[in-house]
C-alpha atoms as a PDB file:
ATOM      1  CA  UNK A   1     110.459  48.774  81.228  1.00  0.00           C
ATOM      2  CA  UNK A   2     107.335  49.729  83.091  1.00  0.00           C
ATOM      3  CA  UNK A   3     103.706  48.959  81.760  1.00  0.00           C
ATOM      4  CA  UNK A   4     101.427  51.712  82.120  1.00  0.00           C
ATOM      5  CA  UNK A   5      98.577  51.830  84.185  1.00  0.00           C
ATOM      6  CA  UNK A   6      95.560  50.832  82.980  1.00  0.00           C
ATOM      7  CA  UNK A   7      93.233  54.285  81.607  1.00  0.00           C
ATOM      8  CA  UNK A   8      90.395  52.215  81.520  1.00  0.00           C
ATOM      9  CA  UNK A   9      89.145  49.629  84.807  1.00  0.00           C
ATOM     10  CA  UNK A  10      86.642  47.874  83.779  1.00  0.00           C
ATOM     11  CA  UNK A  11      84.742  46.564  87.649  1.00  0.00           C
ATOM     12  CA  UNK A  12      82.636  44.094  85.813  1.00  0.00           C
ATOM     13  CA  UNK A  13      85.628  42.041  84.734  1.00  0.00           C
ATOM     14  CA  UNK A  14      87.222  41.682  88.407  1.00  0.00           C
ATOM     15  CA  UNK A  15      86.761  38.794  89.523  1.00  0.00           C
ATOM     16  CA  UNK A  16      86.250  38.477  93.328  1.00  0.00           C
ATOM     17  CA  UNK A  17      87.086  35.519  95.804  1.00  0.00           C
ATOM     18  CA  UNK A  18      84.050  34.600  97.517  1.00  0.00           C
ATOM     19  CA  UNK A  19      84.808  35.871 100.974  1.00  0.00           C
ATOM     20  CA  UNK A  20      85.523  39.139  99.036  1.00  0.00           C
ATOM     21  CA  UNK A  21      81.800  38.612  97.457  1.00  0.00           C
ATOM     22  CA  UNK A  22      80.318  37.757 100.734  1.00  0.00           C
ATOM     23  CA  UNK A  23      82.021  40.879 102.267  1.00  0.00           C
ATOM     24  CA  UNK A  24      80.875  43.327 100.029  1.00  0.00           C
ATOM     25  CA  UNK A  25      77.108  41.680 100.392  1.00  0.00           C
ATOM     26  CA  UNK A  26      77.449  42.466 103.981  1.00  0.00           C
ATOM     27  CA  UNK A  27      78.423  46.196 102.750  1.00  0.00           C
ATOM     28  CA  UNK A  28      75.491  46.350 100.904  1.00  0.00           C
ATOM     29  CA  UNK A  29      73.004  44.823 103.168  1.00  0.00           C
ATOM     30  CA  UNK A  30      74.126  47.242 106.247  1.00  0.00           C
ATOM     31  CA  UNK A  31      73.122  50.021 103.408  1.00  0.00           C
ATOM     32  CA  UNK A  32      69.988  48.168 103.233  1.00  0.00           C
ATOM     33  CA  UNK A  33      69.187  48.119 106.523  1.00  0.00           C
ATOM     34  CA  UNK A  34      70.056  51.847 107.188  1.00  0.00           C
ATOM     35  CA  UNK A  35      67.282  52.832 104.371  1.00  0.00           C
ATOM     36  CA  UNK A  36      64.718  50.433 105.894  1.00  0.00           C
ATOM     37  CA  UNK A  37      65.053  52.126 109.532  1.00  0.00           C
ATOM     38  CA  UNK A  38      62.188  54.698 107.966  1.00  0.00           C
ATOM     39  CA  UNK A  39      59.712  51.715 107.367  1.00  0.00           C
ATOM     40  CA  UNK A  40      60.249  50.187 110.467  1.00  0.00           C
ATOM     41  CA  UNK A  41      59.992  52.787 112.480  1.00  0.00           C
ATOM     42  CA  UNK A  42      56.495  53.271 110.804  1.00  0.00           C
ATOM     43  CA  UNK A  43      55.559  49.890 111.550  1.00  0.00           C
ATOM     44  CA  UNK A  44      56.034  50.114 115.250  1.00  0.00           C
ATOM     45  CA  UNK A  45      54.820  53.767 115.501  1.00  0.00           C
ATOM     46  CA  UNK A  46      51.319  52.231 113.885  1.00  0.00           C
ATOM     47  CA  UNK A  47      51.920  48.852 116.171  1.00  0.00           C
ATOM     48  CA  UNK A  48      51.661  50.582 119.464  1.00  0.00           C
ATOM     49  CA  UNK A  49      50.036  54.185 118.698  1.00  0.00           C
ATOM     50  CA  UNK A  50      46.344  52.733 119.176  1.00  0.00           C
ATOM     51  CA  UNK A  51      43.959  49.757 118.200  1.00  0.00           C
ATOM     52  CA  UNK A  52      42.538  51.255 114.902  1.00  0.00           C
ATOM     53  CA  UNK A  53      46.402  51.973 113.538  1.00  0.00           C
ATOM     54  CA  UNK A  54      47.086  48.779 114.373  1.00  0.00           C
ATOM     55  CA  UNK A  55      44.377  47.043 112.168  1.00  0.00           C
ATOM     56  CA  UNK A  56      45.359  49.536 109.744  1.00  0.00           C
ATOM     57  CA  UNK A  57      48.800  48.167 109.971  1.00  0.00           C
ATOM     58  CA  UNK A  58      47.447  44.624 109.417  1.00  0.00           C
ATOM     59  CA  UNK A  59      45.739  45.168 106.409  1.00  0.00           C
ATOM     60  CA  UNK A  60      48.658  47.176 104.627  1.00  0.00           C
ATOM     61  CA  UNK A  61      50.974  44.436 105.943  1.00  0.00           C
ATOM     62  CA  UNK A  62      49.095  42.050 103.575  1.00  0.00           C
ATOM     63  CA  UNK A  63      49.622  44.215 100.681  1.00  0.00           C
ATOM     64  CA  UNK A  64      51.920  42.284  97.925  1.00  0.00           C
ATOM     65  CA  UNK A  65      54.145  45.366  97.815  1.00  0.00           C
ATOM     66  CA  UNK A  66      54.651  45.711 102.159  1.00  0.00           C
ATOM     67  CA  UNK A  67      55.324  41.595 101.831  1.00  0.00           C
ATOM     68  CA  UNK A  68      57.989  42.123  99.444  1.00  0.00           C
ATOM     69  CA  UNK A  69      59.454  45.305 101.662  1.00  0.00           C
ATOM     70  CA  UNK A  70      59.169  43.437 104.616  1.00  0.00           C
ATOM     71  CA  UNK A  71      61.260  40.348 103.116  1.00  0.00           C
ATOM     72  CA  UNK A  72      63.735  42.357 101.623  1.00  0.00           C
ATOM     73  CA  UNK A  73      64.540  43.823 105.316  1.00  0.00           C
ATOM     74  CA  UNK A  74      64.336  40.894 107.062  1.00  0.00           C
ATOM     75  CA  UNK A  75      66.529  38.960 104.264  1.00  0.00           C
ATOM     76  CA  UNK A  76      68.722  41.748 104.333  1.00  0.00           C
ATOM     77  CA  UNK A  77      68.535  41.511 108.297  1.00  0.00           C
ATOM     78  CA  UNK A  78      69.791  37.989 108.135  1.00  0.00           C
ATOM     79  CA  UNK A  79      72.409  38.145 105.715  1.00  0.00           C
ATOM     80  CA  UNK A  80      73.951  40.808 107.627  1.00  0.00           C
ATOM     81  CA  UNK A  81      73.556  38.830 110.667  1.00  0.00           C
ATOM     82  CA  UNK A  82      75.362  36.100 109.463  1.00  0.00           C
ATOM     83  CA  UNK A  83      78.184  38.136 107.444  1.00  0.00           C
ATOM     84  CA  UNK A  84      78.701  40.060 110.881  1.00  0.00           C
ATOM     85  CA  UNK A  85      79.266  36.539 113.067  1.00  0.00           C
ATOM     86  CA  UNK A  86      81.518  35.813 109.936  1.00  0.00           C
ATOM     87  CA  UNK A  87      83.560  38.283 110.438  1.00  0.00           C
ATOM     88  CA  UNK A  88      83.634  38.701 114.678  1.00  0.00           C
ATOM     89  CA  UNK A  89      84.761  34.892 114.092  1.00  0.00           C
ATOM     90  CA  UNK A  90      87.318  35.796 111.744  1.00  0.00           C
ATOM     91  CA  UNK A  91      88.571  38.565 114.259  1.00  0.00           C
ATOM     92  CA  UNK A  92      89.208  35.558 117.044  1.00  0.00           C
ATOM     93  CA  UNK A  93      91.224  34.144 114.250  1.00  0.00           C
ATOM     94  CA  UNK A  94      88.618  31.502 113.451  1.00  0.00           C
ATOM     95  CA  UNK A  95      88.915  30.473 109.681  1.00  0.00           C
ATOM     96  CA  UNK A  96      91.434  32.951 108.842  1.00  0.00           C
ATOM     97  CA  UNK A  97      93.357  30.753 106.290  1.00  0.00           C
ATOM     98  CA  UNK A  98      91.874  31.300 102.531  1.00  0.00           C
ATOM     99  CA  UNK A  99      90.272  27.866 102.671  1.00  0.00           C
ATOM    100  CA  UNK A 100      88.482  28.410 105.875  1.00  0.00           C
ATOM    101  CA  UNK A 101      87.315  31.882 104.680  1.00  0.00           C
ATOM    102  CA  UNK A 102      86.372  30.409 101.600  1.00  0.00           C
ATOM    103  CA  UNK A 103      84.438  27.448 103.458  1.00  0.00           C
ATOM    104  CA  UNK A 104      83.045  30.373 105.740  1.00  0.00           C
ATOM    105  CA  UNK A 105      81.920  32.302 102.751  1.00  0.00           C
ATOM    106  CA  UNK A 106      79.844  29.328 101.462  1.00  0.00           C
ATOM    107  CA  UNK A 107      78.316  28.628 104.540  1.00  0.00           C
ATOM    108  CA  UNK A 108      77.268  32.213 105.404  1.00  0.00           C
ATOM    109  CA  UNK A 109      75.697  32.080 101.496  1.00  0.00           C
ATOM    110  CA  UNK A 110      73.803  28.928 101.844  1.00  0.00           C
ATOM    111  CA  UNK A 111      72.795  30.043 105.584  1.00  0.00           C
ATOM    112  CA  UNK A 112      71.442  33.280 103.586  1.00  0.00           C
ATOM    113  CA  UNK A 113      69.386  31.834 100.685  1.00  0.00           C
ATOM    114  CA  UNK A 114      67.762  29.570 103.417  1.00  0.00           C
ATOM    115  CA  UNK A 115      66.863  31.909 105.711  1.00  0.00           C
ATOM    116  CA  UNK A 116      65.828  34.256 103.222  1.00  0.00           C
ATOM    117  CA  UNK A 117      63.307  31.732 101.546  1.00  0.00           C
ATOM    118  CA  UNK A 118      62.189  30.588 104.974  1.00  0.00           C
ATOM    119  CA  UNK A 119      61.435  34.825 105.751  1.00  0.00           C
ATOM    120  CA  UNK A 120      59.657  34.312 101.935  1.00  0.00           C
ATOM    121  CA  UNK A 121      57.705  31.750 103.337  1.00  0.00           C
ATOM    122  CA  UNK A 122      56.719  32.902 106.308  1.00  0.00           C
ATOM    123  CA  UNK A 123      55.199  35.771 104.771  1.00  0.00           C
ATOM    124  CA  UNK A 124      52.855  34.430 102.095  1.00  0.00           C
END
């Protein structure tokens, strides 16, 4: 006899591989970068418009708040980087097996948190 389907599918309770983890990071980071194209676009218009927008640009850019929107776009930047080379490898059948894309997963996570706390770095 069949089951029935489930009414109620509870997301939280899934739980994902890590290349399925790392793949839906990439997901959200590309969303990420898409709503920081607004902010960067007023950086460089302020960057290259004249001198005094420019030193205006300086001094917001060491604003606590403008640090923390920078790193999250440049961390966000990098992961999506690296989940992007992930996958291009993975399309010239380069770690396709579930133990290389779980070794790749890792990799592109611990390349991630790196770079991002090197970006964090940078910045203060």
């Amino acid at each position: 006899m069949r089951q029935p389907r489930p009414v109620y599918l509870n997301l939280l309770t899934i739980k994902l591989p890590l290349a399925g983890f790392v793949s839906i990071l990439h997901r959200i980071t590309g969303l990420i970068l898409f709503l920081f194209i607004p902010f960067a676009l007023w950086i460089l218009y302020h960057s290259l418009h004249s001198e005094t927008d420019f030193v205006f640009l300086t001094l917001n850019l060491k604003k606590p708040f403008f640090k923390i929107l920078l790193w999250i776009g440049l961390s966000a930047l990098g992961y999506h980087l690296l989940a992007g080379l992930r996958h291009l490898l993975a399309d010239l059948h380069i770690g396709t097996s579930k133990q290389g894309g779980t070794n790749s997963a890792a990799i592109v996570l611990i390349l991630a948190i790196t770079l991002s706390t090197l970006i964090g770095y940078g910045l203060c």
